[in-house]
C-alpha atoms as a PDB file:
ATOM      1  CA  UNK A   1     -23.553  -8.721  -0.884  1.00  0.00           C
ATOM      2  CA  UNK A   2     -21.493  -7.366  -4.028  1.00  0.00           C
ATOM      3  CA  UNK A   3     -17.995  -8.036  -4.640  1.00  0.00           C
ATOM      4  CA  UNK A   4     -17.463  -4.540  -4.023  1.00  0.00           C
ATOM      5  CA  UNK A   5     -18.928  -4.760  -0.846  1.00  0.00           C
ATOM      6  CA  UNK A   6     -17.036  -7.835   0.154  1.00  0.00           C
ATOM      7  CA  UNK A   7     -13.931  -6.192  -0.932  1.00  0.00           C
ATOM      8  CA  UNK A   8     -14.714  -3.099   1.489  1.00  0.00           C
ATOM      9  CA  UNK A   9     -15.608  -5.538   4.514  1.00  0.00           C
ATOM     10  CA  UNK A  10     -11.669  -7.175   4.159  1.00  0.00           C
ATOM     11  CA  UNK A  11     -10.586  -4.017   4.283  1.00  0.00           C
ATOM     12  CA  UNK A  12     -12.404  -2.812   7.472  1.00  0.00           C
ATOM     13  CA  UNK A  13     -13.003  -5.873   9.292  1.00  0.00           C
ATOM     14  CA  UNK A  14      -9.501  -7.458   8.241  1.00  0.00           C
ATOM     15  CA  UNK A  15      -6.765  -5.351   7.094  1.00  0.00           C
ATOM     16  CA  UNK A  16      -7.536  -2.552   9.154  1.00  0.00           C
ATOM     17  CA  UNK A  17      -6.674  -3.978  12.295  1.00  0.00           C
ATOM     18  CA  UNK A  18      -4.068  -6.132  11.145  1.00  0.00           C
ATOM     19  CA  UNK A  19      -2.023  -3.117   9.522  1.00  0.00           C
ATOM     20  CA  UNK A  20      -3.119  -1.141  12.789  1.00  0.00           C
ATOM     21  CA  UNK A  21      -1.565  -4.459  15.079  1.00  0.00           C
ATOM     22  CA  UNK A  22       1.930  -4.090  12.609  1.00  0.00           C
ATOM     23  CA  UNK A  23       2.250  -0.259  13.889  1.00  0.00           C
ATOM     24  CA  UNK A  24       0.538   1.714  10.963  1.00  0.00           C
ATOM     25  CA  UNK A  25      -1.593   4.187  11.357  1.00  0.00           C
ATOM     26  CA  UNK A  26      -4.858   5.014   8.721  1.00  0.00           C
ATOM     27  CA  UNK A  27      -7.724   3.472   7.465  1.00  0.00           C
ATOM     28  CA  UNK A  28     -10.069   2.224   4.420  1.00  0.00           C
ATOM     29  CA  UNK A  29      -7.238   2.230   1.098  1.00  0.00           C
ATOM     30  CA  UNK A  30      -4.265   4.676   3.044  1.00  0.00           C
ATOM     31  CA  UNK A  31      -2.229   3.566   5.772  1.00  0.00           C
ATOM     32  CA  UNK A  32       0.971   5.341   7.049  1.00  0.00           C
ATOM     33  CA  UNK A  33       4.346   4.956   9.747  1.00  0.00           C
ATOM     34  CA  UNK A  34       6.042   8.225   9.052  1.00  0.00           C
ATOM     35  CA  UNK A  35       8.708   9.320  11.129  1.00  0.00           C
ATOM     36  CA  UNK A  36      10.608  12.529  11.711  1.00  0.00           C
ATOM     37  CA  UNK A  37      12.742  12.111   8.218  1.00  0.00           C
ATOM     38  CA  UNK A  38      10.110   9.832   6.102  1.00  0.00           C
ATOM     39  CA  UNK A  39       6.892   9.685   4.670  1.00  0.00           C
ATOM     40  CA  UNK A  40       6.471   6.327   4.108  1.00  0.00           C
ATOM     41  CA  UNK A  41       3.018   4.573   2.968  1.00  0.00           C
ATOM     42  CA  UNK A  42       0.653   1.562   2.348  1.00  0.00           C
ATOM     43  CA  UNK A  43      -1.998   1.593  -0.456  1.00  0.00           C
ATOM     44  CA  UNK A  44      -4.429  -0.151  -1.357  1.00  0.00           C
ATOM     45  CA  UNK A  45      -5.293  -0.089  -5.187  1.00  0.00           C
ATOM     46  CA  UNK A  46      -8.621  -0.763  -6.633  1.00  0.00           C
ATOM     47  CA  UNK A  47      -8.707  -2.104 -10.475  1.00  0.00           C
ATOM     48  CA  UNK A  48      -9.843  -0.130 -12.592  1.00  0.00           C
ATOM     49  CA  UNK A  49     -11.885  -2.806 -14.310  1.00  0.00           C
ATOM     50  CA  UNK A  50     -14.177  -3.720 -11.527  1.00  0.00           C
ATOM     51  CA  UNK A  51     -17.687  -3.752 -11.513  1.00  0.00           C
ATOM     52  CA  UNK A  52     -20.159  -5.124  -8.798  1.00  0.00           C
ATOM     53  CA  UNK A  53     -19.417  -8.261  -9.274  1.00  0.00           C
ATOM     54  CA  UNK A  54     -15.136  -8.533  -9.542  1.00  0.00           C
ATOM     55  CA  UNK A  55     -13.540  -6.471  -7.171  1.00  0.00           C
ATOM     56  CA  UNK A  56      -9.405  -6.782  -7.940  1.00  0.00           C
ATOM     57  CA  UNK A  57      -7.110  -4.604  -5.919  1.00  0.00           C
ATOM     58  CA  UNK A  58      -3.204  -4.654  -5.324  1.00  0.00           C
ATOM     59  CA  UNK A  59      -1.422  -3.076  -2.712  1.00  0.00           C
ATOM     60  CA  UNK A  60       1.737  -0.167  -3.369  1.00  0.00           C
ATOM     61  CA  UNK A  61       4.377   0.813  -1.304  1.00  0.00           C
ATOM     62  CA  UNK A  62       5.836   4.315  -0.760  1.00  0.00           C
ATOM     63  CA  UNK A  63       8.855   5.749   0.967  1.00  0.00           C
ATOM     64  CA  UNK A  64      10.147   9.394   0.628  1.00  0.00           C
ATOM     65  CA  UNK A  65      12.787  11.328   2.624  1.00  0.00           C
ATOM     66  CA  UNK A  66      10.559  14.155   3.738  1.00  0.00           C
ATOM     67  CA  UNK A  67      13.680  17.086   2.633  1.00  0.00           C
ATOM     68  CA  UNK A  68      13.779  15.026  -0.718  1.00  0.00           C
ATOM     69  CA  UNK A  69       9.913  15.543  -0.960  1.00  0.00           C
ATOM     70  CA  UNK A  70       9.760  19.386  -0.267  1.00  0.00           C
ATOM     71  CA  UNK A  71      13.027  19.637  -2.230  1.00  0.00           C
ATOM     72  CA  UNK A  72      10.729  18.278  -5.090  1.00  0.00           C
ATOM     73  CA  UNK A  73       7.852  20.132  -4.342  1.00  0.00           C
ATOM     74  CA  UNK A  74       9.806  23.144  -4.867  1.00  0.00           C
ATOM     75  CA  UNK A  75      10.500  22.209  -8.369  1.00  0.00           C
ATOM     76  CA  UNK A  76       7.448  20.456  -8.945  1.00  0.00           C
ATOM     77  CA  UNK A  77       4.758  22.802  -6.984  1.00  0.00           C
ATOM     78  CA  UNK A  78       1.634  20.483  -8.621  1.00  0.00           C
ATOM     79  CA  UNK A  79       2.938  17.719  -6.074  1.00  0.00           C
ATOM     80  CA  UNK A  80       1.024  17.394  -3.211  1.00  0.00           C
ATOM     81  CA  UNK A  81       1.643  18.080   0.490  1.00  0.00           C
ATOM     82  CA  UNK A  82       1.916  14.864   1.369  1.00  0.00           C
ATOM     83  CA  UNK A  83       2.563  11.955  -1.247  1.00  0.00           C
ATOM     84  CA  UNK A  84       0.736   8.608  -2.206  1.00  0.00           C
ATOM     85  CA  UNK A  85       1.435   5.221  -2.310  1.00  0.00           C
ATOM     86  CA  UNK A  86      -0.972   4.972  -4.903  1.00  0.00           C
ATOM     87  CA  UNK A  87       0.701   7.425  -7.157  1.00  0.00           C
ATOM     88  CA  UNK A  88       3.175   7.314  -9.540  1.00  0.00           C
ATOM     89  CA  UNK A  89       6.165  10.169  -8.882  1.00  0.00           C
ATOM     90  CA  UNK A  90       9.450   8.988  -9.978  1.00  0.00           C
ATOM     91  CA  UNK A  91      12.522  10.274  -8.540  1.00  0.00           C
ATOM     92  CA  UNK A  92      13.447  10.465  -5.251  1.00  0.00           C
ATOM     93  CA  UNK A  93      10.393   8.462  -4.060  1.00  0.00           C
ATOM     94  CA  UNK A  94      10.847   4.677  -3.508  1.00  0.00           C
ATOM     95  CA  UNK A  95       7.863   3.141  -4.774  1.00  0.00           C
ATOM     96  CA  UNK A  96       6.992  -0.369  -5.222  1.00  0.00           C
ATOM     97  CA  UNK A  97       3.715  -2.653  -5.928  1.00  0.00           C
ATOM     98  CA  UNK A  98       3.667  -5.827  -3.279  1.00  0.00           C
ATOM     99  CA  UNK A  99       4.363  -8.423  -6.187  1.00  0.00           C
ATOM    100  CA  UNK A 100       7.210  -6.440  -6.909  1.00  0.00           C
ATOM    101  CA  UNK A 101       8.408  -7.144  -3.303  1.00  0.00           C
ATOM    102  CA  UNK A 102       7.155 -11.288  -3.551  1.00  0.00           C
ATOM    103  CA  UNK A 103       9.084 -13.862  -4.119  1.00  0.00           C
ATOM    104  CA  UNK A 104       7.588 -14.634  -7.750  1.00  0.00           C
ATOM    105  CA  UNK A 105       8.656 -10.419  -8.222  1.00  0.00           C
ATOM    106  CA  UNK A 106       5.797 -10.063 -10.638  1.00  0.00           C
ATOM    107  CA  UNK A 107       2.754  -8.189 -10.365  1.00  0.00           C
ATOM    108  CA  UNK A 108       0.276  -9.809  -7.627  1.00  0.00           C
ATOM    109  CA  UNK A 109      -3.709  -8.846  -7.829  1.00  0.00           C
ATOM    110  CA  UNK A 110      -6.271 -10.257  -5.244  1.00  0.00           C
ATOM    111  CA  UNK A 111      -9.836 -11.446  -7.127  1.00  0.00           C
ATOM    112  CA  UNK A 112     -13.023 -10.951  -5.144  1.00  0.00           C
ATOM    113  CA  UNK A 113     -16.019 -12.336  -6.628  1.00  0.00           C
ATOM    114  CA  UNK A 114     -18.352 -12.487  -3.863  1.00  0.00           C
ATOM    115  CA  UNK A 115     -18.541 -13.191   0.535  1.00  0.00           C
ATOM    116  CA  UNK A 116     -16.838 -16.478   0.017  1.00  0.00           C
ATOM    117  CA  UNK A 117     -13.423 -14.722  -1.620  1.00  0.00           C
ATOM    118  CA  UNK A 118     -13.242 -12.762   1.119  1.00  0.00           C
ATOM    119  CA  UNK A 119     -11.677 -14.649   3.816  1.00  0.00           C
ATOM    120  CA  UNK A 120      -8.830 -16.312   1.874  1.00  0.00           C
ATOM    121  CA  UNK A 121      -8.234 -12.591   0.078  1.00  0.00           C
ATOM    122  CA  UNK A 122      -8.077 -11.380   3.167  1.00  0.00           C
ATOM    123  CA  UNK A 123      -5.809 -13.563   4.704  1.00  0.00           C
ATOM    124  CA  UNK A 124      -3.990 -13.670   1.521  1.00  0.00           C
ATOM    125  CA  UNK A 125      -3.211  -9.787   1.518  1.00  0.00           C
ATOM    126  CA  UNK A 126      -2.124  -9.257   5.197  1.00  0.00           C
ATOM    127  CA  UNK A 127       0.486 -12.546   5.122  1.00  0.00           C
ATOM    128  CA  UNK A 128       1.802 -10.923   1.916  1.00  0.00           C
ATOM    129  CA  UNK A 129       2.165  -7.182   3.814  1.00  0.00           C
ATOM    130  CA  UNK A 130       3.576  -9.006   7.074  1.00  0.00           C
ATOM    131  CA  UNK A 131       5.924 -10.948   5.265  1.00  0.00           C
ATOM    132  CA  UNK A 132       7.006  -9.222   1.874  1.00  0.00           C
ATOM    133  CA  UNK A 133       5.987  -5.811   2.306  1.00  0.00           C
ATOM    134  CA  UNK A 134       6.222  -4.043   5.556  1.00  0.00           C
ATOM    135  CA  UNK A 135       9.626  -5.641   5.738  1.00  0.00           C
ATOM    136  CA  UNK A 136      11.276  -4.230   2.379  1.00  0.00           C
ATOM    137  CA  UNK A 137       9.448  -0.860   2.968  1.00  0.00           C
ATOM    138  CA  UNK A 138      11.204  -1.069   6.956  1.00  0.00           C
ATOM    139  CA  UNK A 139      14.759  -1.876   5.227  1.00  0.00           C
ATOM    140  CA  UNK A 140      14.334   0.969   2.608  1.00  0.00           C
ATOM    141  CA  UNK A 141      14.042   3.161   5.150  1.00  0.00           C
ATOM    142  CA  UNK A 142      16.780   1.453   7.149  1.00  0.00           C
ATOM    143  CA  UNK A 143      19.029   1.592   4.152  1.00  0.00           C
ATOM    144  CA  UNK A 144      18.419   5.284   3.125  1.00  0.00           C
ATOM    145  CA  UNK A 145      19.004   6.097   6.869  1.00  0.00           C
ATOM    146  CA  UNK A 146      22.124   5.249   7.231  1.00  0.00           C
ATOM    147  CA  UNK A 147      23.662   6.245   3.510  1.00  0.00           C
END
């Protein structure tokens, strides 16, 4: 088994349910709890850099008033329908990469290098999303709401 393919197995066999047991919806890299007023997003990001043998990813964090977004669309018509968390678009979108949202507040990439980096990746990544993540991407919305 490649790193790569280790890295797709947390994803399926792991993070997939978890994020599906915290409310989201999605599957794979993509995971969403929109409501009526927000897009908001989980991503996961794959390095650039891997290869089959050094699979890195991060996870990014996106939240968008949905009038905001088609507000923005309308100036900006090469946006897309719906937006990413694992793209970059600046004003109004709230977008944040889960070290950002960690208590260190620094970039934070997972390192898979074969089966037996799975499990504590794994574990790793959800903890991180249940504990740093979901939460600041919950009182985002909470905060925007009632502004």
């Amino acid at each position: 088994m490649t790193a790569q393919d280790a890295y797709k197995a947390v994803l399926r066999d792991v993070a997939a349910p978890a994020l599906r047991d915290m409310g989201l919806e999605g599957s794979s890299k993509l995971y969403r709890l929109d409501d009526e007023e927000f897009w908001a997003r989980i991503g996961f990001q794959s390095s650039m850099s891997n290869t089959a043998d050094r699979a890195k990813f991060t996870v990014n964090f996106l939240l968008v008033d949905k009038g905001a977004w088609t507000r923005s669309r309308q100036a900006k018509p090469h946006l897309p329908e719906v937006p990413s968390a694992n793209d970059y678009y600046g004003e109004p979108v709230w977008s944040r990469r889960i070290g950002a949202l960690m208590p260190t507040e620094r970039d934070h990439w997972w390192t898979i290098t074969g089966p037996g980096d799975a499990p504590n990746a794994a574990a790793e990544v959800v903890a991180a999303i249940r504990e740093f993540g979901l939460p600041a991407l919950l009182a985002r919305r909470t905060a925007v709401s009632n502004s």
